[in-house]
N, C-alpha and C. Protein backbone atom coordinates (compact mmCIF):
# COMPACT_ATOMS: atom_id res chain seq x y z
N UNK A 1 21.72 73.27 46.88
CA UNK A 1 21.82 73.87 48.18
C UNK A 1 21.41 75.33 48.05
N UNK A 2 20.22 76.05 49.08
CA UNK A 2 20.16 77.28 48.72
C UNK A 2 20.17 77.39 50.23
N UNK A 3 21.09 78.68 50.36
CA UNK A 3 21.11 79.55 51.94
C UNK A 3 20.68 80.70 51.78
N UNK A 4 20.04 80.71 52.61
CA UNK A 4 19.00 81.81 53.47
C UNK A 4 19.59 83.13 52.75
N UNK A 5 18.86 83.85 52.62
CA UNK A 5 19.33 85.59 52.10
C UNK A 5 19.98 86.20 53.44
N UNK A 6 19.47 86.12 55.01
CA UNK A 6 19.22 86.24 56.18
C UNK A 6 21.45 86.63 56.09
N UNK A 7 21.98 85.20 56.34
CA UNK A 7 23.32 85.70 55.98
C UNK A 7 24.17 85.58 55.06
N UNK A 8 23.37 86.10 54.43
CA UNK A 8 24.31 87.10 53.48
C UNK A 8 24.49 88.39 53.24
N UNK A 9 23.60 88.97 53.38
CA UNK A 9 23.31 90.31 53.87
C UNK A 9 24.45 91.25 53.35
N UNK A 10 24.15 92.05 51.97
CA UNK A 10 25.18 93.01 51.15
C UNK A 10 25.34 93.78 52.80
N UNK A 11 26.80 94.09 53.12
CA UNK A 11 27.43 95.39 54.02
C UNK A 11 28.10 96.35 53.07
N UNK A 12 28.46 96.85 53.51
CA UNK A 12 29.28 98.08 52.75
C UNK A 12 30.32 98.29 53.19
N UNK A 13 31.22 97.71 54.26
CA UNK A 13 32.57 97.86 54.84
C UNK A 13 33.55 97.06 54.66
N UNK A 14 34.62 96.77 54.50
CA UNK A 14 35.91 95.92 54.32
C UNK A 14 35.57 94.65 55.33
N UNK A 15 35.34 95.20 56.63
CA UNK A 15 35.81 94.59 57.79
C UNK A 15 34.53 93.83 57.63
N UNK A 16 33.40 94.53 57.70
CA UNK A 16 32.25 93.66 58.04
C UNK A 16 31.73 92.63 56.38
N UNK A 17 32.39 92.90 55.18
CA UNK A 17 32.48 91.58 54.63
C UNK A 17 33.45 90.51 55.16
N UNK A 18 34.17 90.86 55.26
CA UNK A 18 34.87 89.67 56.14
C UNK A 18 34.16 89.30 57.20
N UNK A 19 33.70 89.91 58.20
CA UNK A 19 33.33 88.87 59.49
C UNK A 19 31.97 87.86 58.75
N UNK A 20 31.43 88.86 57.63
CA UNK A 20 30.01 88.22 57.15
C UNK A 20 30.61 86.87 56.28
N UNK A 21 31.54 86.59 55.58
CA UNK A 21 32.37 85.62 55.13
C UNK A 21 32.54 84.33 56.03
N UNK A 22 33.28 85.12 57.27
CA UNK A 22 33.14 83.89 58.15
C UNK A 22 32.12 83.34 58.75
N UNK A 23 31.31 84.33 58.81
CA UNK A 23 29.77 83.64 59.51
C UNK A 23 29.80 82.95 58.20
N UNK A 24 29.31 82.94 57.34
CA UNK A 24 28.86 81.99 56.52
C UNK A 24 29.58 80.81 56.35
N UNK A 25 30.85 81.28 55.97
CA UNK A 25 31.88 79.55 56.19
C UNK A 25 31.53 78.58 57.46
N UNK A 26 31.75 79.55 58.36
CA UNK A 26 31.23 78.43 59.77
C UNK A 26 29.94 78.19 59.89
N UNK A 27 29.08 78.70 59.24
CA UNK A 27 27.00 78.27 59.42
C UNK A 27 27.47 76.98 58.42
N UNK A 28 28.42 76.76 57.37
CA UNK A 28 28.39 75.80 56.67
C UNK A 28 29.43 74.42 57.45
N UNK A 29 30.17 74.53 58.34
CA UNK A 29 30.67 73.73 58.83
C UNK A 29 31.95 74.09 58.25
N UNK A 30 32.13 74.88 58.05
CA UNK A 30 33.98 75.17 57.35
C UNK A 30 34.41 75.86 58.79
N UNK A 31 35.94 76.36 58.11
CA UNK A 31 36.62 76.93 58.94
C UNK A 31 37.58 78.13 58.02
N UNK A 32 37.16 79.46 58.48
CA UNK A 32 37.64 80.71 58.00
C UNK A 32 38.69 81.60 58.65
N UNK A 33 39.77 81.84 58.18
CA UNK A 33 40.98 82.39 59.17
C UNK A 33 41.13 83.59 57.94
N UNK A 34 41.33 84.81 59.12
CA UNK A 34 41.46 85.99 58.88
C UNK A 34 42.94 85.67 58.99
N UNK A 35 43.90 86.55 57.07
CA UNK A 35 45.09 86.58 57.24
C UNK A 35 45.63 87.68 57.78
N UNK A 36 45.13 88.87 57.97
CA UNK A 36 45.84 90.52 58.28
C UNK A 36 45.40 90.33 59.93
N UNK A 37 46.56 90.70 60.53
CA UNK A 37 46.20 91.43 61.72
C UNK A 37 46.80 92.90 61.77
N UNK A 38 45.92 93.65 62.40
CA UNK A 38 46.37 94.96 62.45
C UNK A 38 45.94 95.63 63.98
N UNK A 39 46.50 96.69 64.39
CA UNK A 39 46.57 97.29 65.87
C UNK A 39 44.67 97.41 65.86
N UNK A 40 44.29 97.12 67.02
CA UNK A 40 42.98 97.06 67.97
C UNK A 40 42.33 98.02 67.23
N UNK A 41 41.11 98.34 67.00
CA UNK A 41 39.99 99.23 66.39
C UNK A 41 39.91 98.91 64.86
N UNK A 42 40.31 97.66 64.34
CA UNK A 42 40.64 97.23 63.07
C UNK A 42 40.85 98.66 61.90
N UNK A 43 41.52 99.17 62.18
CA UNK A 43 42.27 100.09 61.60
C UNK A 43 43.04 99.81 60.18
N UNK A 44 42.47 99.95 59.32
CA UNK A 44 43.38 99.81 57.75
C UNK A 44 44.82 99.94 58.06
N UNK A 45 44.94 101.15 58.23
CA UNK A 45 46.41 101.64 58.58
C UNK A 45 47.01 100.65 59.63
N UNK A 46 48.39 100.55 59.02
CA UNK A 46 49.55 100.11 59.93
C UNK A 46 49.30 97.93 60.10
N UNK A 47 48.29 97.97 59.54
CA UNK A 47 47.74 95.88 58.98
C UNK A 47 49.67 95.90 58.46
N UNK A 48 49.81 94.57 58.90
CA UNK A 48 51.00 94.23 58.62
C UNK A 48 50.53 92.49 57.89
N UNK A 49 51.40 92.10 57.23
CA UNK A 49 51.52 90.44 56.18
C UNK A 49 51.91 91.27 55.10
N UNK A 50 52.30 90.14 54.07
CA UNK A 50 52.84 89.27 52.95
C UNK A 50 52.28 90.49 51.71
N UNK A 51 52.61 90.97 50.99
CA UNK A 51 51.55 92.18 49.80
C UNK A 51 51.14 90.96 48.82
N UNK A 52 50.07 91.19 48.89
CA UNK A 52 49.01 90.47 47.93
C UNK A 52 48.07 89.14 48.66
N UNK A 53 48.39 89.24 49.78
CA UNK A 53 48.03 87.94 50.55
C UNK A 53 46.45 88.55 50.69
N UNK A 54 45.92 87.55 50.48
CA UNK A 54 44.34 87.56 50.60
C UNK A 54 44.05 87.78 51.78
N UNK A 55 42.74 88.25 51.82
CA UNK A 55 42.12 88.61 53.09
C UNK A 55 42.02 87.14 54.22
N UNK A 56 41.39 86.33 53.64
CA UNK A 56 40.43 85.27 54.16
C UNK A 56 41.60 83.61 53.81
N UNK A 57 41.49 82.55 54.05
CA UNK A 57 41.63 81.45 53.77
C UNK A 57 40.83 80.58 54.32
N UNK A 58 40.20 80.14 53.59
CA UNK A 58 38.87 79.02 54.05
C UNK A 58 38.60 77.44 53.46
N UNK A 59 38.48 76.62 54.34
CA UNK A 59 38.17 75.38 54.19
C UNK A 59 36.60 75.25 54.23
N UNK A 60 36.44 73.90 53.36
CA UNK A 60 34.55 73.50 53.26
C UNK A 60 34.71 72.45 52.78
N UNK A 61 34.17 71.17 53.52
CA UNK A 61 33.86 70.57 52.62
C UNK A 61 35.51 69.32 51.66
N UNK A 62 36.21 69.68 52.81
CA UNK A 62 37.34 69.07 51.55
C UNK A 62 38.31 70.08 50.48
N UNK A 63 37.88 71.55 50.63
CA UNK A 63 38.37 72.02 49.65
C UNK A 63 38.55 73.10 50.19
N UNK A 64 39.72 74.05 49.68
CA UNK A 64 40.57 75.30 50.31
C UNK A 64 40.34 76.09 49.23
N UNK A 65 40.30 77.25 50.07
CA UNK A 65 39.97 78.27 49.03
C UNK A 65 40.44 80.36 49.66
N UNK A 66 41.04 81.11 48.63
CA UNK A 66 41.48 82.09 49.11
C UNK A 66 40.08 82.93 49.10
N UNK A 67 39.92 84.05 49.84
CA UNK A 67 39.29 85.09 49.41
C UNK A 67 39.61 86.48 49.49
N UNK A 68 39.78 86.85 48.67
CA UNK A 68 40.60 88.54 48.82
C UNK A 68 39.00 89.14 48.73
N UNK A 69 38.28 90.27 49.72
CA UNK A 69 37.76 90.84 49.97
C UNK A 69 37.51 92.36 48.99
N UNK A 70 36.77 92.91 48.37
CA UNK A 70 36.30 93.75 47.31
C UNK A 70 35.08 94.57 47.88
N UNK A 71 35.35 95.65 48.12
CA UNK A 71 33.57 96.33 48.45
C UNK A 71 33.75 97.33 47.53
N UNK A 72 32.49 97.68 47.00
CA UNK A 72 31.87 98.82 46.56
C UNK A 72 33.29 99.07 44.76
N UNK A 73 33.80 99.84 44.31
CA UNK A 73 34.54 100.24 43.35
C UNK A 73 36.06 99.14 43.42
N UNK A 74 36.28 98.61 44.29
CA UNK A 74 37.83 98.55 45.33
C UNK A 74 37.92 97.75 44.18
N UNK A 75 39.22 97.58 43.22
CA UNK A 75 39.50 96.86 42.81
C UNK A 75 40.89 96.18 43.32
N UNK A 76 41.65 94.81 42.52
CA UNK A 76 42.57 94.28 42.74
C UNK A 76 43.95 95.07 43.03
N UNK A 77 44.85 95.13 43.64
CA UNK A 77 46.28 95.98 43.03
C UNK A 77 47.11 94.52 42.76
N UNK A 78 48.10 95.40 42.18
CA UNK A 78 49.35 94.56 41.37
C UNK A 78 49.68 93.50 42.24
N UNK A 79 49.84 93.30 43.48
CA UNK A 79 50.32 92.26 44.29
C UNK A 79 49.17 91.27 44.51
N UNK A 80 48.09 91.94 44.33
CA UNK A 80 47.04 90.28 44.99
C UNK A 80 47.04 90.57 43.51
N UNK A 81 46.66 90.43 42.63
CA UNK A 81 47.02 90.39 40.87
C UNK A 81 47.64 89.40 40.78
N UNK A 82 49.29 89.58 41.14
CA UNK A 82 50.31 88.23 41.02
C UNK A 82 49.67 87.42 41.79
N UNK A 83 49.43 87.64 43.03
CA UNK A 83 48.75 86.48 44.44
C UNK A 83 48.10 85.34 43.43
N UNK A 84 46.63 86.08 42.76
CA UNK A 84 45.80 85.25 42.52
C UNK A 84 46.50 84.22 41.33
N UNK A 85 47.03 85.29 40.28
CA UNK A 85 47.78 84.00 39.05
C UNK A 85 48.26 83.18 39.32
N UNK A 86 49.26 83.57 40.61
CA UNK A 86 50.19 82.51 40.81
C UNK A 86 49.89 81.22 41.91
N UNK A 87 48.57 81.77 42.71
CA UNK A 87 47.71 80.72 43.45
C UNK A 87 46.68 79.64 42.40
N UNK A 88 46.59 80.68 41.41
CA UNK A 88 45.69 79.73 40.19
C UNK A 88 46.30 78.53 39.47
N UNK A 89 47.77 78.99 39.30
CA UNK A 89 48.71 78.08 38.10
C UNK A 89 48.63 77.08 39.07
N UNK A 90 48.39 77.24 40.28
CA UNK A 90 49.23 75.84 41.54
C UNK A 90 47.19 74.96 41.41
N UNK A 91 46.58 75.28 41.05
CA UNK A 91 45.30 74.88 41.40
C UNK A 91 44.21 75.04 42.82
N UNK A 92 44.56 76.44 43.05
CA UNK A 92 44.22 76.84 44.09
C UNK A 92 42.55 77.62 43.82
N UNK A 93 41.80 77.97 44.24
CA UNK A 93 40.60 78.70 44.08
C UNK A 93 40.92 80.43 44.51
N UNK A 94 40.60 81.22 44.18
CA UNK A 94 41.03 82.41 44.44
C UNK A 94 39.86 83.16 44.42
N UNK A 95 38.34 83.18 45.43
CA UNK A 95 37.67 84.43 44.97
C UNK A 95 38.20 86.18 45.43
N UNK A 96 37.00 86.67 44.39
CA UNK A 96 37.38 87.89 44.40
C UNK A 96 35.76 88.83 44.80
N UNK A 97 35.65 89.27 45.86
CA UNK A 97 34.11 89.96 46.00
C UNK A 97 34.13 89.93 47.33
N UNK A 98 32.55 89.89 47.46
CA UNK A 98 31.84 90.66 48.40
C UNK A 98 31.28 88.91 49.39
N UNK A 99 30.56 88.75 50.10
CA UNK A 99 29.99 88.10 50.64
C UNK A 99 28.78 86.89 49.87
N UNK A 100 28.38 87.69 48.81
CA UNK A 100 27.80 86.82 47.95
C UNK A 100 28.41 86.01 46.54
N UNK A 101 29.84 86.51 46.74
CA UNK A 101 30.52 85.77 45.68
C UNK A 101 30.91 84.65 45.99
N UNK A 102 30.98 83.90 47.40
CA UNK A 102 31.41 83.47 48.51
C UNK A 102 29.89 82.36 48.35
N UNK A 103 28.97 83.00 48.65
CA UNK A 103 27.66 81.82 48.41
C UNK A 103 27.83 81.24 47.09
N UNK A 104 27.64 82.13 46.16
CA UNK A 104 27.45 81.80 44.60
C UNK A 104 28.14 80.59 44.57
N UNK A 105 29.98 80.61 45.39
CA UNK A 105 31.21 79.36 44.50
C UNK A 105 30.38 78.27 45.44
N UNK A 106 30.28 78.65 47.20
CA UNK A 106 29.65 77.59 47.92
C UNK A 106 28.28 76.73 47.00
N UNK A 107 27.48 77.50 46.67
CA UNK A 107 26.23 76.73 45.75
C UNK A 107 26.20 75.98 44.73
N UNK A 108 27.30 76.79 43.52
CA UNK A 108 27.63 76.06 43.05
C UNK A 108 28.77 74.74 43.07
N UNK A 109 29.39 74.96 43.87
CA UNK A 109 30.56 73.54 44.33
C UNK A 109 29.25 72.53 45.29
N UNK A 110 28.58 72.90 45.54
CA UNK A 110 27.77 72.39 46.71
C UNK A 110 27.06 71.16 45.23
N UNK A 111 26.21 72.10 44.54
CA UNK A 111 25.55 71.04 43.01
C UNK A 111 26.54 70.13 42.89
N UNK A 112 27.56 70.16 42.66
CA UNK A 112 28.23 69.58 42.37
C UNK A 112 29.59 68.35 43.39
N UNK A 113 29.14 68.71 44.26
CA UNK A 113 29.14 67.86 45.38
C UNK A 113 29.45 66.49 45.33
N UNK A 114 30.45 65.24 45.36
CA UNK A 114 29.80 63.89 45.46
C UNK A 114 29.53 64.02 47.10
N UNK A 115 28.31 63.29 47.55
CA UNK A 115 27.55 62.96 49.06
C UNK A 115 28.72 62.61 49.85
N UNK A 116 29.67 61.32 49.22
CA UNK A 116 30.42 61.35 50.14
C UNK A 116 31.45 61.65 51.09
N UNK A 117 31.81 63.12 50.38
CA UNK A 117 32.54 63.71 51.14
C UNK A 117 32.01 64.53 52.38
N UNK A 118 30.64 64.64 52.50
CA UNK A 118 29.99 65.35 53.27
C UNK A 118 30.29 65.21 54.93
N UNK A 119 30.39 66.07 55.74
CA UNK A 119 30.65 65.32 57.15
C UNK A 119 32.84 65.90 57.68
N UNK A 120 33.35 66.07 56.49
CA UNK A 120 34.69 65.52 56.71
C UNK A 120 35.12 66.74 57.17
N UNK A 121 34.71 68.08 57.15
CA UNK A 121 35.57 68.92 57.29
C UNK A 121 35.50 69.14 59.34
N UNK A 122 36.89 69.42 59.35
CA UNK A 122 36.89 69.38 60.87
C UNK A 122 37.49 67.97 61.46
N UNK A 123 37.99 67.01 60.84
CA UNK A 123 38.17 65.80 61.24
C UNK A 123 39.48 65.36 60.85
């Protein structure tokens, strides 16, 4: 499976890897739910949830998957740290990046694909 360069498109903002995340989950037939809500003008400050809770939670395909969001230097802190170990030990998928880390797992889970699950998500 190869998708278009078109969306994927490196951004440079928190917010707009995420919306670019979900465009891509939904161009694939998934379904992407933003976990933070925060006051109108998507404002960092004052985002309220869970410490360490990932940005993103997304379905594709049969399979669930977290995505904690990373731009530019941003690394992990101590709470999505625990998040991810302790989502890993359970057999959970946990990426960590930008918008194209997000294609890369899609492409490669995609190779690896059996046909017949194709079709199911949404049903």
């Amino acid at each position: 499976m190869r998708l278009r360069r078109q969306y994927t498109r490196r951004t440079a903002t928190h917010k707009s890897e995420i919306l670019a995340i979900r465009r891509l989950v939904n161009l694939l037939g998934g379904t992407a739910y933003v976990l933070h809500q925060g006051p109108g003008g998507g404002a960092r400050r004052g985002l309220w949830g869970s410490a360490g809770l990932p940005d993103l939670f997304c379905t594709w395909r049969g399979r669930a998957f977290w995505v904690e969001v990373k731009v530019g230097s941003d690394r992990l802190r101590p709470a999505q740290e625990g998040f991810r170990e302790r989502a890993e030990r359970c057999g959970q998928t946990v990426l960590v990046g930008d918008v194209e880390v997000v294609r890369e797992w899609v492409e490669r889970c995609g190779r690896s694909h059996h046909k017949g699950h194709e079709g199911q998500e949404g049903q």
